[in-house]
PDB file of N, CA and C in Angstrom:
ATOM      1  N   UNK A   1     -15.275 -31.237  10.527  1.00  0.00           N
ATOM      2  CA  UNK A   1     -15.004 -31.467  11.930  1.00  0.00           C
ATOM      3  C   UNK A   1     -13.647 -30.855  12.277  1.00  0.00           C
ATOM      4  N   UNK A   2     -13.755 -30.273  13.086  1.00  0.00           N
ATOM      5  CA  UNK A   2     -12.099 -29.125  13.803  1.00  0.00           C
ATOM      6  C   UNK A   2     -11.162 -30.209  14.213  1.00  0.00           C
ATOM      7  N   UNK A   3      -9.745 -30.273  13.802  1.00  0.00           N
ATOM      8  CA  UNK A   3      -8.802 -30.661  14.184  1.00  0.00           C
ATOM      9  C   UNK A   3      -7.670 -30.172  15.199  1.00  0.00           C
ATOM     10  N   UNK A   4      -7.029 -30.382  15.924  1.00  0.00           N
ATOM     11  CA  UNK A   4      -5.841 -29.906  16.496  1.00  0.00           C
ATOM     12  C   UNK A   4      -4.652 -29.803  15.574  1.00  0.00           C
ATOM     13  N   UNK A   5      -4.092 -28.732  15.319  1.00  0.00           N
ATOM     14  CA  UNK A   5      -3.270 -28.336  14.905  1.00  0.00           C
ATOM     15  C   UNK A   5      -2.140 -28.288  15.358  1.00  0.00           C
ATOM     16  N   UNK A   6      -0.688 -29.431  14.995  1.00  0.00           N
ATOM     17  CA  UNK A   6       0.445 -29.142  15.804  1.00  0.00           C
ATOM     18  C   UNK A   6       1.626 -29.071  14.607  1.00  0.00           C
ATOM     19  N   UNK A   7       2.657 -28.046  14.941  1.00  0.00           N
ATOM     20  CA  UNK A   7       3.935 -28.305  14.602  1.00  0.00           C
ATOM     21  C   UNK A   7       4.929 -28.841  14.317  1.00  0.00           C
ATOM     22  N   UNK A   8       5.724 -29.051  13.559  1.00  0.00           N
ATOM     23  CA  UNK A   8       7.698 -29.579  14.187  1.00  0.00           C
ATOM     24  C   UNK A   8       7.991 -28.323  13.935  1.00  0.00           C
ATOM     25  N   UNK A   9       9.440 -28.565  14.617  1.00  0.00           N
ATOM     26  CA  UNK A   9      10.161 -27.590  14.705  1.00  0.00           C
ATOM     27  C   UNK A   9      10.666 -26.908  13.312  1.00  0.00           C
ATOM     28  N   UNK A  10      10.719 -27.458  12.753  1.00  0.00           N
ATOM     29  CA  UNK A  10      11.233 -27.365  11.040  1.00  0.00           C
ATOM     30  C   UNK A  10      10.007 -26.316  10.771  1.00  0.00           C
ATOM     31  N   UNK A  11       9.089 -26.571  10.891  1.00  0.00           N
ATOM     32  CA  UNK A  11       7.657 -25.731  10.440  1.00  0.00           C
ATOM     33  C   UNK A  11       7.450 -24.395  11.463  1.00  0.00           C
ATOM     34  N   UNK A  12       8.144 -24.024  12.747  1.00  0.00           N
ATOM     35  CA  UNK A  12       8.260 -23.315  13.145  1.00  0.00           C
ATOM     36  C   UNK A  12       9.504 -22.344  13.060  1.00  0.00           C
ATOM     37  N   UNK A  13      10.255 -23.240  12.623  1.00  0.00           N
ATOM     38  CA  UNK A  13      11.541 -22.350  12.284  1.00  0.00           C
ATOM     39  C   UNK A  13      11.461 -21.154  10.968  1.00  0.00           C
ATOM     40  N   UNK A  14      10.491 -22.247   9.576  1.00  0.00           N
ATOM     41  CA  UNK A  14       9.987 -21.641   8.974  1.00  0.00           C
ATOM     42  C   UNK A  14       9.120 -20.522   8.996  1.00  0.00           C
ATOM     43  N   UNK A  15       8.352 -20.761   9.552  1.00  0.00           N
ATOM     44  CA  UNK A  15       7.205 -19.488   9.940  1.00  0.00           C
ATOM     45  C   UNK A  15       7.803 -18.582  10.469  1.00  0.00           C
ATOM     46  N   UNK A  16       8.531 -18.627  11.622  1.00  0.00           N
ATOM     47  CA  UNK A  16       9.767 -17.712  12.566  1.00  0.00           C
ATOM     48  C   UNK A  16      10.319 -16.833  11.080  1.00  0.00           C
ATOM     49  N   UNK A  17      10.615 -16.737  10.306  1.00  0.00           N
ATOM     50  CA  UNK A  17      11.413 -16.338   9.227  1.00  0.00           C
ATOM     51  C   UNK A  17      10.815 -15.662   8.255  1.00  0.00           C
ATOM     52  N   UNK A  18       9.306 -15.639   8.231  1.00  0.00           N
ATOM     53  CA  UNK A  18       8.173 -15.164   7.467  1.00  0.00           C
ATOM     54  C   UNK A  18       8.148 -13.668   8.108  1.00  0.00           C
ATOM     55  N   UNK A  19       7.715 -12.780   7.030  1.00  0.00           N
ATOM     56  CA  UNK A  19       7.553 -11.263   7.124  1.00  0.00           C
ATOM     57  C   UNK A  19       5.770 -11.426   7.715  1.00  0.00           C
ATOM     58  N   UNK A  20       5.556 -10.475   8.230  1.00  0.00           N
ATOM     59  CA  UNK A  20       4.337 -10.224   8.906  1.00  0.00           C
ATOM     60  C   UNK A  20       3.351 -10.488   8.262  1.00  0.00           C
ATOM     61  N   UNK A  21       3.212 -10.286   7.465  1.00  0.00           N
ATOM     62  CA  UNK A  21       2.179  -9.996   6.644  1.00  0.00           C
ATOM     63  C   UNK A  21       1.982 -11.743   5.796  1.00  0.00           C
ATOM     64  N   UNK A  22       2.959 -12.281   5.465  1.00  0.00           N
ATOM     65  CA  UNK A  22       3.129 -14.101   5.033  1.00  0.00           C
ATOM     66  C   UNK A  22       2.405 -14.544   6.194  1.00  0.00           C
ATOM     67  N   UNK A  23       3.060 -14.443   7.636  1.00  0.00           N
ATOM     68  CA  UNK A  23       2.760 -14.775   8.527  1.00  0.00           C
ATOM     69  C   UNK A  23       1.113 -15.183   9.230  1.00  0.00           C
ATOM     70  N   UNK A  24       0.856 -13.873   8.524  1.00  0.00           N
ATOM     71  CA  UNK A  24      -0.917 -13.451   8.831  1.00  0.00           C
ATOM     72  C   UNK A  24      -1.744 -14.133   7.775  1.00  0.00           C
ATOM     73  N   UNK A  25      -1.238 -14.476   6.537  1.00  0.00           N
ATOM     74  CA  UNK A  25      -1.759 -15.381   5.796  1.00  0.00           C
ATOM     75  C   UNK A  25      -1.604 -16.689   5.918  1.00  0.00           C
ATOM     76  N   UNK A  26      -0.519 -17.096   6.556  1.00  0.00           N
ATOM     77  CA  UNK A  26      -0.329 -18.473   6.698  1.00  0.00           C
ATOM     78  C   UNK A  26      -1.302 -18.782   7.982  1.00  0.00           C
ATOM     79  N   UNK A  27      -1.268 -17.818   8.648  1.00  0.00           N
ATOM     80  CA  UNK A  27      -2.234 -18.240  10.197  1.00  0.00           C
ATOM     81  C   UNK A  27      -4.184 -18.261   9.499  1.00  0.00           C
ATOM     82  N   UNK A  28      -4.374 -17.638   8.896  1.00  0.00           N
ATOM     83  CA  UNK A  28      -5.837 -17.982   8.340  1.00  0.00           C
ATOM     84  C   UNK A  28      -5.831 -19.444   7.658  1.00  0.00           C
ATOM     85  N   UNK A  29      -4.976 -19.218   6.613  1.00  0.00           N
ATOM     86  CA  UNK A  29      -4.771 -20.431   5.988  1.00  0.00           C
ATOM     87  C   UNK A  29      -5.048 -21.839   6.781  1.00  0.00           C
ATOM     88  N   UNK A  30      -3.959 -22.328   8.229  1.00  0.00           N
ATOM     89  CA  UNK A  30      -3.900 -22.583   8.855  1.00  0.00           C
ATOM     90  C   UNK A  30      -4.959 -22.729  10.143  1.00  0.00           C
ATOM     91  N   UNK A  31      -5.522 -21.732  10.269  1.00  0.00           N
ATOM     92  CA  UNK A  31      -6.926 -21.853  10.200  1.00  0.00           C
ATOM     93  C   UNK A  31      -8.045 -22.583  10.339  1.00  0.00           C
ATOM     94  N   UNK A  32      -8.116 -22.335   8.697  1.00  0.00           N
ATOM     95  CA  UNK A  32      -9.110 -22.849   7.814  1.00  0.00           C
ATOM     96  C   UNK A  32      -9.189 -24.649   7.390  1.00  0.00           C
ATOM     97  N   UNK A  33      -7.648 -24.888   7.753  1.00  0.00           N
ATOM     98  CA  UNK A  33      -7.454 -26.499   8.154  1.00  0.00           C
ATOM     99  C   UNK A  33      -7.914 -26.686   9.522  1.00  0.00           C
ATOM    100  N   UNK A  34      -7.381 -26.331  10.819  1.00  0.00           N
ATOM    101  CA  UNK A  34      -8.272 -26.393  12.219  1.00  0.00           C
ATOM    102  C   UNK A  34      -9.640 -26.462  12.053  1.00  0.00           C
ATOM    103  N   UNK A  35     -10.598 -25.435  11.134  1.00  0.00           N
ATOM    104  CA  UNK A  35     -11.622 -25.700  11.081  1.00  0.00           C
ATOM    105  C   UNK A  35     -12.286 -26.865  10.771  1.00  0.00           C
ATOM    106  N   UNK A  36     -11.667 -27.068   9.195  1.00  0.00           N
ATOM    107  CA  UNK A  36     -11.911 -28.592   8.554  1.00  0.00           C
ATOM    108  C   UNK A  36     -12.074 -29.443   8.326  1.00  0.00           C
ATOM    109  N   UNK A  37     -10.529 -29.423   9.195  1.00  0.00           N
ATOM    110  CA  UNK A  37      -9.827 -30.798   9.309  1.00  0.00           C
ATOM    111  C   UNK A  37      -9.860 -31.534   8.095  1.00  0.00           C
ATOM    112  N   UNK A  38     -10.138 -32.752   7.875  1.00  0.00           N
ATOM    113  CA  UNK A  38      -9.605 -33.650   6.578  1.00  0.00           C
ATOM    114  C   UNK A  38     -10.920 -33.161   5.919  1.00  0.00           C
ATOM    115  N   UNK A  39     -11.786 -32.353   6.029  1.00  0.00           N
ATOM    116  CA  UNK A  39     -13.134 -32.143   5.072  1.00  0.00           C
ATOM    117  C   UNK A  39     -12.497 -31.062   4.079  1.00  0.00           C
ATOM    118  N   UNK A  40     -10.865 -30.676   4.216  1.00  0.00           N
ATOM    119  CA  UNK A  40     -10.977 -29.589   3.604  1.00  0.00           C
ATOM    120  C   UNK A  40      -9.978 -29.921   2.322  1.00  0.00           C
ATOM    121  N   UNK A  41     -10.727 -29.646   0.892  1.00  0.00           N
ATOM    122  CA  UNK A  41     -10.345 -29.881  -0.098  1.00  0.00           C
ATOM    123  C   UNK A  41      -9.704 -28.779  -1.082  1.00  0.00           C
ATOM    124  N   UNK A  42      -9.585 -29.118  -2.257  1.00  0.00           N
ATOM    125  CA  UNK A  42      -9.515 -28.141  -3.311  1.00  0.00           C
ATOM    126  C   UNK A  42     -10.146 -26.777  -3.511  1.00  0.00           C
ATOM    127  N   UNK A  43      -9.440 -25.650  -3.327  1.00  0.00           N
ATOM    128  CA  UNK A  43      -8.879 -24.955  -3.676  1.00  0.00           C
ATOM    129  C   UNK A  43      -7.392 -24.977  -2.922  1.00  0.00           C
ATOM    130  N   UNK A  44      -7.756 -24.934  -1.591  1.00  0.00           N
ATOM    131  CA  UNK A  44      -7.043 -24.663   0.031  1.00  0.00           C
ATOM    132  C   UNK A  44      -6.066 -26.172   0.017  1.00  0.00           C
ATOM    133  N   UNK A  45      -6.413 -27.054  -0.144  1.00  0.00           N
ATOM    134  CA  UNK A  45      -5.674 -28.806   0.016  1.00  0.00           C
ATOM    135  C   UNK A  45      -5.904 -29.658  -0.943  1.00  0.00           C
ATOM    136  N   UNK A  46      -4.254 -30.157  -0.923  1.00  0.00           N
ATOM    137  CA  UNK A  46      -4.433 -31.568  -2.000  1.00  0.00           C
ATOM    138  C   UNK A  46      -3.232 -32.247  -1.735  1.00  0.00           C
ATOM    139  N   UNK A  47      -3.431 -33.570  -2.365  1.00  0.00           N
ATOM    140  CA  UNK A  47      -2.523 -34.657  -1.715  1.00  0.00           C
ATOM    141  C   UNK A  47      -1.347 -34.077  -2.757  1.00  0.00           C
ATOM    142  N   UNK A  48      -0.130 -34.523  -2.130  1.00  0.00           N
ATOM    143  CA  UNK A  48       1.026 -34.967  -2.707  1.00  0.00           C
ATOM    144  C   UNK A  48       1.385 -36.030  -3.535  1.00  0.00           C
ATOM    145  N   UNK A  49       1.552 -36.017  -4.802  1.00  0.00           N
ATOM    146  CA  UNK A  49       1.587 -37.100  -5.776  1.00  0.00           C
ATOM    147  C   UNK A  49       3.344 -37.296  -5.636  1.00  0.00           C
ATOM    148  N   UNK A  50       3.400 -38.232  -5.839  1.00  0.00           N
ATOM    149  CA  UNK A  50       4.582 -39.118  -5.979  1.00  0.00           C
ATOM    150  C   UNK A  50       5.435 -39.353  -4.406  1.00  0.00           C
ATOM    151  N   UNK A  51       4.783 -38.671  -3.390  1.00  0.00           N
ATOM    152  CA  UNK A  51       5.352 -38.992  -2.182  1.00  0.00           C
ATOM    153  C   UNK A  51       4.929 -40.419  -0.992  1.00  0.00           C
ATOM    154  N   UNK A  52       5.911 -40.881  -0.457  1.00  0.00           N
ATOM    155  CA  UNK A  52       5.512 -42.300   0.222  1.00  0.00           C
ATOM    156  C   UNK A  52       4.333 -42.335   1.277  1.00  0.00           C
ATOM    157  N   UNK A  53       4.008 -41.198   1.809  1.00  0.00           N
ATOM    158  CA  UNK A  53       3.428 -40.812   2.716  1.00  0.00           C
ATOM    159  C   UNK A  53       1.892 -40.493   2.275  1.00  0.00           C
ATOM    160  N   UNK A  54       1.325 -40.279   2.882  1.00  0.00           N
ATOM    161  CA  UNK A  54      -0.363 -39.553   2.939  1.00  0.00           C
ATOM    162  C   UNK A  54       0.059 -38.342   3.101  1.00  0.00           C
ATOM    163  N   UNK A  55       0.834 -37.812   2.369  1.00  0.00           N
ATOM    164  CA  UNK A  55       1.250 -36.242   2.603  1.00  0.00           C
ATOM    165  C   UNK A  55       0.324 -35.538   2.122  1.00  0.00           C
ATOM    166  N   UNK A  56      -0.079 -34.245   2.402  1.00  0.00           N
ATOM    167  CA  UNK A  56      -0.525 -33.189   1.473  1.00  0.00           C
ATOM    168  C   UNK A  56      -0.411 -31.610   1.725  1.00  0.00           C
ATOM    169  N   UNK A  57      -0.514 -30.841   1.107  1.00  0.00           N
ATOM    170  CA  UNK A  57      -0.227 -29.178   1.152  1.00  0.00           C
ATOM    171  C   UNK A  57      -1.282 -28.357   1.341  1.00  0.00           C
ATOM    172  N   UNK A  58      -0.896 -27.527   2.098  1.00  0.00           N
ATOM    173  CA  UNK A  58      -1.776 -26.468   2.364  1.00  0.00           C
ATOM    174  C   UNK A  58      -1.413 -25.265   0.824  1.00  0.00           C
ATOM    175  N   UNK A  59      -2.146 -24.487   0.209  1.00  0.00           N
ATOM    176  CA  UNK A  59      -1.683 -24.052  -1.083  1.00  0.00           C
ATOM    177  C   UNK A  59      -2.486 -22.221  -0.307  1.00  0.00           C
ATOM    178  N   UNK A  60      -1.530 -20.996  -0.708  1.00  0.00           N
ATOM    179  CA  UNK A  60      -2.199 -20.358   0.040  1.00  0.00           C
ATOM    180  C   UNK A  60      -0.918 -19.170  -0.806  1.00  0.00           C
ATOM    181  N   UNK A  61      -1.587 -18.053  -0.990  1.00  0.00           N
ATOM    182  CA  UNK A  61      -1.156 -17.064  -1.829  1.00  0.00           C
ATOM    183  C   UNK A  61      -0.673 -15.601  -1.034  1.00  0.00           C
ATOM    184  N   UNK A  62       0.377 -14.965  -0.510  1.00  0.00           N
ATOM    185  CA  UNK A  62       1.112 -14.106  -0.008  1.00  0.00           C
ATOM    186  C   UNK A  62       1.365 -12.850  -1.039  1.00  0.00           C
ATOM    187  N   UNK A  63       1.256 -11.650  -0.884  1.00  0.00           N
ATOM    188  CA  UNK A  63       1.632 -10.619  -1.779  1.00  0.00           C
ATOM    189  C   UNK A  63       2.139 -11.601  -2.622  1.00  0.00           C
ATOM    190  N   UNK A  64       1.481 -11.881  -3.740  1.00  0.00           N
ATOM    191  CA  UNK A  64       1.021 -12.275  -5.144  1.00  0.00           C
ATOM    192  C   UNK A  64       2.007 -13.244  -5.295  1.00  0.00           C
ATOM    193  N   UNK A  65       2.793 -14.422  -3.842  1.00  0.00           N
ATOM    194  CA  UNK A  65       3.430 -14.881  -4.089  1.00  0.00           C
ATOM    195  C   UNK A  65       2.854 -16.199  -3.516  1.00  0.00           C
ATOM    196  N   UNK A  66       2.890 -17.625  -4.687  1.00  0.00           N
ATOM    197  CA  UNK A  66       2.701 -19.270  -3.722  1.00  0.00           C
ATOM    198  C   UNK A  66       3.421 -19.875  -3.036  1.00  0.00           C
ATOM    199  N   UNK A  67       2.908 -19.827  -2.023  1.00  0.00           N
ATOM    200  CA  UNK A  67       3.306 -20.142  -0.263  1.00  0.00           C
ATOM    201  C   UNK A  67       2.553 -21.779  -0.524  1.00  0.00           C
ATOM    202  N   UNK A  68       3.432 -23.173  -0.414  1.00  0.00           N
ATOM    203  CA  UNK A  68       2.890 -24.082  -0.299  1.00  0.00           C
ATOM    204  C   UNK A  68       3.007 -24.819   1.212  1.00  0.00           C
ATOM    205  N   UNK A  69       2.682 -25.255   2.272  1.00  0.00           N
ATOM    206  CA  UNK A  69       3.102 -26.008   3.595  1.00  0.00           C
ATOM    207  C   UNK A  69       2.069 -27.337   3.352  1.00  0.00           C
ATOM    208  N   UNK A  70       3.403 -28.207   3.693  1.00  0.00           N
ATOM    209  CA  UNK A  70       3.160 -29.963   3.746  1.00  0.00           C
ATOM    210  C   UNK A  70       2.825 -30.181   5.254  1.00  0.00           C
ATOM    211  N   UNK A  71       2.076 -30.863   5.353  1.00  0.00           N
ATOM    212  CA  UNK A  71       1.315 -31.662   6.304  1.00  0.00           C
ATOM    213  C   UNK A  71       0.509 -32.755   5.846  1.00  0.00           C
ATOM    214  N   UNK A  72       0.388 -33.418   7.143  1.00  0.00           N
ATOM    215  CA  UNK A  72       0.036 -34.806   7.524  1.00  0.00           C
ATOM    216  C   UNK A  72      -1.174 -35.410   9.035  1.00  0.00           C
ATOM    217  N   UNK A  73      -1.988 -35.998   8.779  1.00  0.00           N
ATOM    218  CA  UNK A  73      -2.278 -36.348   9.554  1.00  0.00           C
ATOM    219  C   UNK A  73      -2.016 -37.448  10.447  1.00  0.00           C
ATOM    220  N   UNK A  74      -1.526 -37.087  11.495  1.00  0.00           N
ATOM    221  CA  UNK A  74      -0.915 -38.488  12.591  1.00  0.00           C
ATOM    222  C   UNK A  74      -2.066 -39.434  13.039  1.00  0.00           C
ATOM    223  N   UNK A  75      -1.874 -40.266  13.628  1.00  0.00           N
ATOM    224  CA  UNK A  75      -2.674 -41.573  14.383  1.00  0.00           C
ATOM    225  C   UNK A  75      -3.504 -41.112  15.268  1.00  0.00           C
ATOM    226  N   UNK A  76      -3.760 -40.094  15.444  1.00  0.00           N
ATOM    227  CA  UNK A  76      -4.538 -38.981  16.548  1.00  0.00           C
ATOM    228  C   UNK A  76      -5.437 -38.598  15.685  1.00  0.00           C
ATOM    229  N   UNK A  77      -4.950 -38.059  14.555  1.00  0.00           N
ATOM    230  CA  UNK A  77      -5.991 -37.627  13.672  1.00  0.00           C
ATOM    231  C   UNK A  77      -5.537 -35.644  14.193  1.00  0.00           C
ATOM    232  N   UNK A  78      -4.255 -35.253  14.337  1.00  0.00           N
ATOM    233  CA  UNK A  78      -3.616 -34.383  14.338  1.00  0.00           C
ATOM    234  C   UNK A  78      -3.214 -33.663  13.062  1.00  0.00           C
ATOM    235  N   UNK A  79      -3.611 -32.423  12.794  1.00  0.00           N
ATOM    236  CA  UNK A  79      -2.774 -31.761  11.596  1.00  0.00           C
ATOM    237  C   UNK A  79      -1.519 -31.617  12.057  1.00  0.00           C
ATOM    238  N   UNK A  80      -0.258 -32.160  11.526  1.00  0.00           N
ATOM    239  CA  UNK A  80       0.969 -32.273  11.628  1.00  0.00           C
ATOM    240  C   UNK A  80       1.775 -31.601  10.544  1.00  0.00           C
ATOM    241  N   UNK A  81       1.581 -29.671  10.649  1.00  0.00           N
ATOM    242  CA  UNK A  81       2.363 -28.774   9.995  1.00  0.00           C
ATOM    243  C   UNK A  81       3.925 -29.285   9.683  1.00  0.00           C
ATOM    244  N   UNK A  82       4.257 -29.868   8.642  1.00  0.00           N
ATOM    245  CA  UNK A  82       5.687 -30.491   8.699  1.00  0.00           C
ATOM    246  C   UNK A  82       6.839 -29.226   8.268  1.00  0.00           C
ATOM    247  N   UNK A  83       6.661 -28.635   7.224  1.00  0.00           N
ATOM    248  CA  UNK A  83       7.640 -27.895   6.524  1.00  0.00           C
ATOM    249  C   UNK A  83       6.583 -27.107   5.877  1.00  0.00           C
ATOM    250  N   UNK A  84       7.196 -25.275   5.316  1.00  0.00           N
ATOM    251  CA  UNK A  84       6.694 -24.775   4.518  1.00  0.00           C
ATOM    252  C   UNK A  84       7.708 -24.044   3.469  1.00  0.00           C
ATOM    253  N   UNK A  85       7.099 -24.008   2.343  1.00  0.00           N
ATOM    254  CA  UNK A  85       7.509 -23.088   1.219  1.00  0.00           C
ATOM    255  C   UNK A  85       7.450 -21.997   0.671  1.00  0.00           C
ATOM    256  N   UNK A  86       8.454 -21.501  -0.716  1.00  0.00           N
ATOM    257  CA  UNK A  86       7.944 -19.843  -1.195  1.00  0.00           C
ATOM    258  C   UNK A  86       8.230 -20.699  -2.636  1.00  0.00           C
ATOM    259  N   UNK A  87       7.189 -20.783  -3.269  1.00  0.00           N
ATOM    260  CA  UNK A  87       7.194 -21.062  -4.959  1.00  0.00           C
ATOM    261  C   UNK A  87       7.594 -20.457  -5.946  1.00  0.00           C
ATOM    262  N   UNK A  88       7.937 -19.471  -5.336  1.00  0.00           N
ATOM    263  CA  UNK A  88       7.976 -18.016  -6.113  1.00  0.00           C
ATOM    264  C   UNK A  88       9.776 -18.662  -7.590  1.00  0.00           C
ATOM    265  N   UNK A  89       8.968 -18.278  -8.721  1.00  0.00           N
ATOM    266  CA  UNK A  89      10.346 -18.349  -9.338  1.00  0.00           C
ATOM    267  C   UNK A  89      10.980 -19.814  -9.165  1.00  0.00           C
ATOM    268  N   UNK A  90      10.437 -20.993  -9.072  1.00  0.00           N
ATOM    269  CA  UNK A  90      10.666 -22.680  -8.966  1.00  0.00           C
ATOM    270  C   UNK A  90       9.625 -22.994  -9.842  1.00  0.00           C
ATOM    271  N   UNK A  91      10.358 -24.101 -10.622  1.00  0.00           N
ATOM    272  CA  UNK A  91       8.515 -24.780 -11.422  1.00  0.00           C
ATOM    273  C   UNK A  91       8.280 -26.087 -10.266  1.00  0.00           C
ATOM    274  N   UNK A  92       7.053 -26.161 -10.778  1.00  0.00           N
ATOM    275  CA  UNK A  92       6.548 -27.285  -9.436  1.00  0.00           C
ATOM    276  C   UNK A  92       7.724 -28.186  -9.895  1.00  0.00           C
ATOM    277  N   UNK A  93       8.407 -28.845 -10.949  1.00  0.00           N
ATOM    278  CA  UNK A  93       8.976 -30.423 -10.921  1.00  0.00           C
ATOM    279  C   UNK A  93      10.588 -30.088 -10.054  1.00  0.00           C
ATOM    280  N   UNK A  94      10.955 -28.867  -9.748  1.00  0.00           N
ATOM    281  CA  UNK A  94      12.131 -28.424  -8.869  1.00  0.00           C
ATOM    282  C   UNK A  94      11.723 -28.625  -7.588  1.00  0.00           C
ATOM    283  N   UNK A  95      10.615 -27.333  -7.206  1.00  0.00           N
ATOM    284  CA  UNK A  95      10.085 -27.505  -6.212  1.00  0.00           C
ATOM    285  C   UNK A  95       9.496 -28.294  -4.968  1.00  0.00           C
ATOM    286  N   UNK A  96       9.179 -29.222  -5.544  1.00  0.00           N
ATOM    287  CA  UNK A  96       8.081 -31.020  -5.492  1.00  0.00           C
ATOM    288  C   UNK A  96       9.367 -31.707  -4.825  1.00  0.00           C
ATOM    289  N   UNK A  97      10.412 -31.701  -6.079  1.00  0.00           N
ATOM    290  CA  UNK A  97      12.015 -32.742  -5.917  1.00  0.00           C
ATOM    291  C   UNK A  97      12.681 -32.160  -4.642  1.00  0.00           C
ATOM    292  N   UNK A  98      12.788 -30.932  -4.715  1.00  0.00           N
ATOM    293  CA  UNK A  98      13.378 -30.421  -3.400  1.00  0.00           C
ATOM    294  C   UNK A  98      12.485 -30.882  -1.940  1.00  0.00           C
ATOM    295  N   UNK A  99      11.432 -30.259  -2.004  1.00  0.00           N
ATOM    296  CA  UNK A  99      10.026 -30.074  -0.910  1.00  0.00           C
ATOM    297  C   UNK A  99       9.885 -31.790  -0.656  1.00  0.00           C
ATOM    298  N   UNK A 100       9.305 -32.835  -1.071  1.00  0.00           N
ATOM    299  CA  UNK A 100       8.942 -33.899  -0.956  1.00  0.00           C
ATOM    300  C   UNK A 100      10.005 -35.034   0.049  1.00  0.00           C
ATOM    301  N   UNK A 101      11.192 -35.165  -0.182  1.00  0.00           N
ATOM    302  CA  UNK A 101      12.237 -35.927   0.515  1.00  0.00           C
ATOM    303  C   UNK A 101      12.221 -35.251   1.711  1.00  0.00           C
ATOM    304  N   UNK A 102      12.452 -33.626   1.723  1.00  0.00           N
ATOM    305  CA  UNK A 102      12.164 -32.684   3.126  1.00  0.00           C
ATOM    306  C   UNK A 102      11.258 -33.165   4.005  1.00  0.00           C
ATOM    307  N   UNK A 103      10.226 -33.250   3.477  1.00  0.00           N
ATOM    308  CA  UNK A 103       8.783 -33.153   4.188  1.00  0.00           C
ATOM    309  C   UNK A 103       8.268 -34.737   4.643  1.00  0.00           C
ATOM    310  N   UNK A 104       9.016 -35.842   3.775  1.00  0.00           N
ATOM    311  CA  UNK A 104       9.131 -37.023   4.615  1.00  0.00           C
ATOM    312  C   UNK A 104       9.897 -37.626   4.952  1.00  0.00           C
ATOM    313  N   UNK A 105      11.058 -37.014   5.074  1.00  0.00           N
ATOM    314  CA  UNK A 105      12.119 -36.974   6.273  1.00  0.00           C
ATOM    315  C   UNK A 105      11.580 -36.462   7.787  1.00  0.00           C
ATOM    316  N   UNK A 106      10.671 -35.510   7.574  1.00  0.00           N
ATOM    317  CA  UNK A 106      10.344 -34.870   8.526  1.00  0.00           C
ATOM    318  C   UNK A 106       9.398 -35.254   9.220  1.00  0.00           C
ATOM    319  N   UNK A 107       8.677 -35.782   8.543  1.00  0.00           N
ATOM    320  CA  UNK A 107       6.831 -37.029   8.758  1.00  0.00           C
ATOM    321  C   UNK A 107       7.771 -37.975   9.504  1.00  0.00           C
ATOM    322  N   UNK A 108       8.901 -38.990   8.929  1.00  0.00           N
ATOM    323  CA  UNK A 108       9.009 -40.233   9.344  1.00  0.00           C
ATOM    324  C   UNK A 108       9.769 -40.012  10.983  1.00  0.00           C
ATOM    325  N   UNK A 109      10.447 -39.097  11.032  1.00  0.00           N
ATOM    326  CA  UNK A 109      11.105 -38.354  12.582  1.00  0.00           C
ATOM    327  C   UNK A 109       9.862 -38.530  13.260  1.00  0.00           C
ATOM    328  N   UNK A 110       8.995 -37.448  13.086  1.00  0.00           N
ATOM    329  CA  UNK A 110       7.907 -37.207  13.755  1.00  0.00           C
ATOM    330  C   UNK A 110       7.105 -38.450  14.323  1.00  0.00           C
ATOM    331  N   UNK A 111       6.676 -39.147  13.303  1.00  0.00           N
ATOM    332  CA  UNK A 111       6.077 -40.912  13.839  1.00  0.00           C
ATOM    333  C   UNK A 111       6.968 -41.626  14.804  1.00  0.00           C
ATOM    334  N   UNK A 112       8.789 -41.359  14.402  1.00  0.00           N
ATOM    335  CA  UNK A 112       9.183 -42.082  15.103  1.00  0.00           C
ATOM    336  C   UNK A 112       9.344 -41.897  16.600  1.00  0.00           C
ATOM    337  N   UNK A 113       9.224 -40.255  16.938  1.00  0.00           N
ATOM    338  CA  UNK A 113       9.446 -39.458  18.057  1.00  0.00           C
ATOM    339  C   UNK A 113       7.619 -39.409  19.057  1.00  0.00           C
ATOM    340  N   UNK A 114       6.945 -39.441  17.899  1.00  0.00           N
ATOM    341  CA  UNK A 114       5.558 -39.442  18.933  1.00  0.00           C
ATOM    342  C   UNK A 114       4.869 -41.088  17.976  1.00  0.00           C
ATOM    343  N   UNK A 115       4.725 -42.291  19.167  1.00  0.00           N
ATOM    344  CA  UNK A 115       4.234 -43.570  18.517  1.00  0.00           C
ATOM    345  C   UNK A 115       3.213 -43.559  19.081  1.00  0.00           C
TER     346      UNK A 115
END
């Protein structure tokens, strides 16, 4: 079932900063969640382990580089693009530690700004 797809600013600032070609992959990617919505699993989505939230990542591959973006679904039942990543050269237990506090810092704003 198709979802609405919305932003924060954090997730647009990110994308804003992406080379054309990231860009054009992240928008299929992105996509392919609109299409979905929560039906969309493994390969493309998976939850976030060890985070407080119902978080989870979009997982999506750029000139041979992993591009991960955290999102959430709001009380609407909204894809809520929070933050995105470049994996490139991080092992996930850096990556995760960095990315995870980000991304629900950014969830808990968001709930608190749209109730």
């Amino acid at each position: 079932m198709p979802v609405e797809v919305v932003a924060t600013d954090e997730f647009v600032a990110w994308y804003n900063g992406l080379d054309e070609a990231t860009s054009d992959d992240v928008d299929v990617t992105v996509g392919v969640l609109e299409s979905q919505g929560v039906a969309l699993g493994a390969p493309r989505s998976s939850d976030i382990k060890g985070a407080s939230f119902a978080l989870r990542e979009l997982r999506l591959q750029s000139m041979a580089r992993p591009f991960r973006i955290f999102y959430a679904f709001d009380p609407r039942r909204q894809a809520v693009l929070l933050i995105g990543g470049d994996k490139t050269g991080i092992s996930d237990k850096r990556f995760y530690a960095q990315m995870i506090p980000l991304a629900e810092r950014i969830w808990q704003e968001y709930l608190d700004e749209n109730p």
